[in-house]
N, C-alpha and C. Protein backbone atom coordinates (compact mmCIF):
# COMPACT_ATOMS: atom_id res chain seq x y z
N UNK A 1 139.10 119.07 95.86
CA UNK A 1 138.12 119.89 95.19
C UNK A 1 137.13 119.05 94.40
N UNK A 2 137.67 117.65 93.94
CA UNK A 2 136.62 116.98 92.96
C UNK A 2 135.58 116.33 93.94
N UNK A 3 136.28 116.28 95.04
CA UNK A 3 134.89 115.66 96.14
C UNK A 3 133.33 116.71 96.22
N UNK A 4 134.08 117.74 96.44
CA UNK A 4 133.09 118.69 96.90
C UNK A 4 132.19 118.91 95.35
N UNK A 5 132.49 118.65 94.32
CA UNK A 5 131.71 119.14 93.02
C UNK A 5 131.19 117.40 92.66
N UNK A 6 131.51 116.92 92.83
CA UNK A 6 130.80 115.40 93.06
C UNK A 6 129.22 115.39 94.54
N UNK A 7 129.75 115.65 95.68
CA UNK A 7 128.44 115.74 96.53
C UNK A 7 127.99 116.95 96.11
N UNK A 8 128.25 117.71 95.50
CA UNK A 8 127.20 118.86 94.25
C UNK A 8 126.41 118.51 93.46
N UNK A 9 126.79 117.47 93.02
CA UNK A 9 126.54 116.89 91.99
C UNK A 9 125.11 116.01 92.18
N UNK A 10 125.56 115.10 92.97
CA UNK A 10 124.27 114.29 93.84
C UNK A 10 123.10 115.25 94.46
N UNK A 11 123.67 116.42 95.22
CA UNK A 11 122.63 116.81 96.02
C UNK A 11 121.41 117.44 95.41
N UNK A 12 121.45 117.74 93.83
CA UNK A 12 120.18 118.05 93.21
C UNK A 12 119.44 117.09 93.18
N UNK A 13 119.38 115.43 92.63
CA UNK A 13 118.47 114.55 92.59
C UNK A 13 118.63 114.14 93.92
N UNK A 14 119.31 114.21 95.18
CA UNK A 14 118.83 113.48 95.83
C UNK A 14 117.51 114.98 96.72
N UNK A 15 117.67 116.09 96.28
CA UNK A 15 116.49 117.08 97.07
C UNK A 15 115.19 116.71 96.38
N UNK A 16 115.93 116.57 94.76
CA UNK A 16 114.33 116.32 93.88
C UNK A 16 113.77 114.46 94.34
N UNK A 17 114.22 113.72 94.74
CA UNK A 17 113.65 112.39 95.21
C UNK A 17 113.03 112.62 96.31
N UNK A 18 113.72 113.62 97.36
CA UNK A 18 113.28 113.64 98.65
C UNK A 18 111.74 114.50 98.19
N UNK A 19 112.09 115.67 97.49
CA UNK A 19 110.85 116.28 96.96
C UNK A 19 109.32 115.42 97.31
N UNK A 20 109.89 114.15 96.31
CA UNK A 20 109.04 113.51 95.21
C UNK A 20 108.05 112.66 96.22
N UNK A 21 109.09 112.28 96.99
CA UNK A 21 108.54 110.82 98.50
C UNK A 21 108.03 111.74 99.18
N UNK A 22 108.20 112.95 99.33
CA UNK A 22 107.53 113.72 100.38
C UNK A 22 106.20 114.08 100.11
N UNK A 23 106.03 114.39 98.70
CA UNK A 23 104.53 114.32 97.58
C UNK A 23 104.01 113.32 97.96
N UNK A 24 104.04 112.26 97.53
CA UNK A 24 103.94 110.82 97.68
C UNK A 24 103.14 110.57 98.95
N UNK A 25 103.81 110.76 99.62
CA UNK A 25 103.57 110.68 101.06
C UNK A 25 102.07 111.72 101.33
N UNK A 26 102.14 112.89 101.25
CA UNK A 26 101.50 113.88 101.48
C UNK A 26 100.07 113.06 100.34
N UNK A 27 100.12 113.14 99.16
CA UNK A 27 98.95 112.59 98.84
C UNK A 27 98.36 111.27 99.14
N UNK A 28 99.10 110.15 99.83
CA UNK A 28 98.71 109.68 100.82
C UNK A 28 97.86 109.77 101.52
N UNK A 29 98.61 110.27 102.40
CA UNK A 29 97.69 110.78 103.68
C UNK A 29 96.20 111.45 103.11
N UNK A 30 96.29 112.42 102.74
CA UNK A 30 95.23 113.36 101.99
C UNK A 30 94.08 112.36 101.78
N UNK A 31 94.31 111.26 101.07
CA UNK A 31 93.18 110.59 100.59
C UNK A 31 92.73 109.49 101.19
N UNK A 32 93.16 109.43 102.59
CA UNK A 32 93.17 108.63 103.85
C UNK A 32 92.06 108.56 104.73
N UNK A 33 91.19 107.87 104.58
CA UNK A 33 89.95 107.98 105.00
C UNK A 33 89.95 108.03 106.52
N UNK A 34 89.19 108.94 107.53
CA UNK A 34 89.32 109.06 109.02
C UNK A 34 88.82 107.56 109.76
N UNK A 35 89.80 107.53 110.43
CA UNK A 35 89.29 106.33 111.42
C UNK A 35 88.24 105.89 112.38
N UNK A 36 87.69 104.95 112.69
CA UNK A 36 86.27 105.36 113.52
C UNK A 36 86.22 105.57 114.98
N UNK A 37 85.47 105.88 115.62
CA UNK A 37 85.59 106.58 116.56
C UNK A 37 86.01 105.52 117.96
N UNK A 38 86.43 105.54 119.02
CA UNK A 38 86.45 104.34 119.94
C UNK A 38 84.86 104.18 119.94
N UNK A 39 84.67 102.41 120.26
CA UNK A 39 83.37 102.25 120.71
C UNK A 39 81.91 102.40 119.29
N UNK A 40 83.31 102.46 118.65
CA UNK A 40 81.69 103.06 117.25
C UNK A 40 81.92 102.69 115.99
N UNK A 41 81.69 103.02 115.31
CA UNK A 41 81.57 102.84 113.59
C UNK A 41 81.76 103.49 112.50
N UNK A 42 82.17 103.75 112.06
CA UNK A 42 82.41 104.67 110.50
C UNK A 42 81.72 103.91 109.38
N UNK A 43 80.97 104.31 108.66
CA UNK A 43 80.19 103.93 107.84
C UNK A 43 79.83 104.65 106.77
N UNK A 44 80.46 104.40 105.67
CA UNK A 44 80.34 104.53 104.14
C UNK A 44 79.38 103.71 103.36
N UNK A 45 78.16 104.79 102.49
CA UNK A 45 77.62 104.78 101.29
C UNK A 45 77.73 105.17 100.01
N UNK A 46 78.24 104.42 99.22
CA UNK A 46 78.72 104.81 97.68
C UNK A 46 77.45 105.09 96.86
N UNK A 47 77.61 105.88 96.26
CA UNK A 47 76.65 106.24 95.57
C UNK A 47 76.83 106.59 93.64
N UNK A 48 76.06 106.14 92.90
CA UNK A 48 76.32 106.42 91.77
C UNK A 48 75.12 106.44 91.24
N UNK A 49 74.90 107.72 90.10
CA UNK A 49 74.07 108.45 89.52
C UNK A 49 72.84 108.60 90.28
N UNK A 50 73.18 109.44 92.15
CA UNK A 50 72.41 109.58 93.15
C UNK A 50 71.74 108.42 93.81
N UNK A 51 72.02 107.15 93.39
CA UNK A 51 71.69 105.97 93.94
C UNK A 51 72.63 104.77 94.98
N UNK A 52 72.43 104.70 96.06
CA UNK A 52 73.60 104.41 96.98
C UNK A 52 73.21 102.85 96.57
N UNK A 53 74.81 102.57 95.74
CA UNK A 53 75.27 101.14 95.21
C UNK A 53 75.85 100.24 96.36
N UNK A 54 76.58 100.79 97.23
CA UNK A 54 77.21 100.16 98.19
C UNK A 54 77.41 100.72 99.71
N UNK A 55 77.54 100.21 100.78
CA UNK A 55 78.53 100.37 101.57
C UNK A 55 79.32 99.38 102.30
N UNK A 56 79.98 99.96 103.49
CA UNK A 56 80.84 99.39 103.94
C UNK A 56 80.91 100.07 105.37
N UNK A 57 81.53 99.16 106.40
CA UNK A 57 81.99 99.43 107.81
C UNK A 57 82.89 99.23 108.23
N UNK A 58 83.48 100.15 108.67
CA UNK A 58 84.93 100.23 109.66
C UNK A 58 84.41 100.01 110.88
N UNK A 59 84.76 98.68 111.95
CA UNK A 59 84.43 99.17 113.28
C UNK A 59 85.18 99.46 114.57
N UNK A 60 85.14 99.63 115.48
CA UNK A 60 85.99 99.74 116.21
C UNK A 60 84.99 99.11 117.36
N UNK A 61 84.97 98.20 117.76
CA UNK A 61 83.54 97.92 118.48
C UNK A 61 83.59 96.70 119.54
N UNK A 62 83.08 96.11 121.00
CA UNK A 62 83.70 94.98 121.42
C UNK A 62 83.19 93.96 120.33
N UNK A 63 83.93 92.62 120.98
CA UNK A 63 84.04 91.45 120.31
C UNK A 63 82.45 90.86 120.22
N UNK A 64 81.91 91.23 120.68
CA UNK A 64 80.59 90.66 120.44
C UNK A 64 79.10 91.51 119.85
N UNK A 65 79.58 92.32 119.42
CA UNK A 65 79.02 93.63 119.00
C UNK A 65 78.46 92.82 117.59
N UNK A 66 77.19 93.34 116.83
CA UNK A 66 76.80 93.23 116.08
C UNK A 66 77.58 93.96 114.55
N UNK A 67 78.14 93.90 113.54
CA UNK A 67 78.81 94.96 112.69
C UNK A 67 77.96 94.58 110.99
N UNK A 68 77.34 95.20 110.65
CA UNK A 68 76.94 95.11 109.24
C UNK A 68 78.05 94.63 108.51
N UNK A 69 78.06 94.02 107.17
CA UNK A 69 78.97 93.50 105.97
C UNK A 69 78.81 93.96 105.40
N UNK A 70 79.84 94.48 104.59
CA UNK A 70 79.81 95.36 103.36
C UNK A 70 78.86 94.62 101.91
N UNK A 71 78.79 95.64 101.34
CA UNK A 71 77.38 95.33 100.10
C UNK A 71 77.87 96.10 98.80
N UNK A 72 77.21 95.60 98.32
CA UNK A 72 77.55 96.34 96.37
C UNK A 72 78.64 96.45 96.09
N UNK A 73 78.46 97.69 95.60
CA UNK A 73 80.40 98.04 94.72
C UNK A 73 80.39 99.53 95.58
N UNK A 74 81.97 99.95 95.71
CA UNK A 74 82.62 101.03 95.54
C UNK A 74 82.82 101.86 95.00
N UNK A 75 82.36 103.48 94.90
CA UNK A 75 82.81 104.34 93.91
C UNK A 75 83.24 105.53 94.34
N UNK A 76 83.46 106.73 93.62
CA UNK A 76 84.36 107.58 94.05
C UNK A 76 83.22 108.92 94.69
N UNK A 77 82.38 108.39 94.33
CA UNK A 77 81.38 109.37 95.30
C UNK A 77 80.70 108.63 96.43
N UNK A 78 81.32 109.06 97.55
CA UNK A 78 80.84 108.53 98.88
C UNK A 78 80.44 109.79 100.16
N UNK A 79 79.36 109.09 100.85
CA UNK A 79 79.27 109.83 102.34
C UNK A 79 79.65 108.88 103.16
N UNK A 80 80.37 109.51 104.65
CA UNK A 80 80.21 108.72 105.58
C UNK A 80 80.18 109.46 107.07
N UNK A 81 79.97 108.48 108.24
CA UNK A 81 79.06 108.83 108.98
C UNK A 81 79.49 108.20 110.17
N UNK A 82 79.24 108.59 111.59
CA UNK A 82 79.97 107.77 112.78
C UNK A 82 78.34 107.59 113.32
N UNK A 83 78.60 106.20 113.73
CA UNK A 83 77.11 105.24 114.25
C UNK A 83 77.48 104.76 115.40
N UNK A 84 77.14 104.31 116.52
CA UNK A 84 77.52 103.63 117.64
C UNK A 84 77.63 102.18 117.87
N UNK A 85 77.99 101.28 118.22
CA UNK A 85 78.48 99.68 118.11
C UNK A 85 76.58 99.54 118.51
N UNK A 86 76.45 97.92 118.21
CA UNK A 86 75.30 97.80 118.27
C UNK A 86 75.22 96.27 118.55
């Protein structure tokens, strides 16, 4: 009988950990920026107080493809945009 009130015992923190990693996880993902397209580009402009400070490029593009370098700074207000390799 003391077994069974012992894995009783455990199985509340181990649902609330599983809970917790599963959160974890989930806001993750959520704030996971989309990948770029085959053959193309994803391309982010940061912008702060309506003035685009920075961007940046994800590419997915062949090996000899032209790809812009990222510029300025990063902030939490961004657009972005799918462009074609170039």
């Amino acid at each position: 009988m003391r077994k069974v009130k012992s894995l009783q015992a455990l199985g509340r923190p181990l649902v609330l950990g599983m809970a917790l990693a599963a959160g974890t996880l989930f806001a993750l993902a959520a704030s996971a920026k989309p990948a770029p397209p085959a053959n193309g580009m994803l391309v982010y402009v940061y912008y702060q107080n309506g003035q685009a400070v920075g961007g940046e490029v994800i590419a997915n593009c062949p090996p000899d493809s032209m790809i812009p370098q990222p510029w300025g700074i990063r902030t939490q207000d961004f657009s972005w945009s799918y462009a074609p390799c170039f």
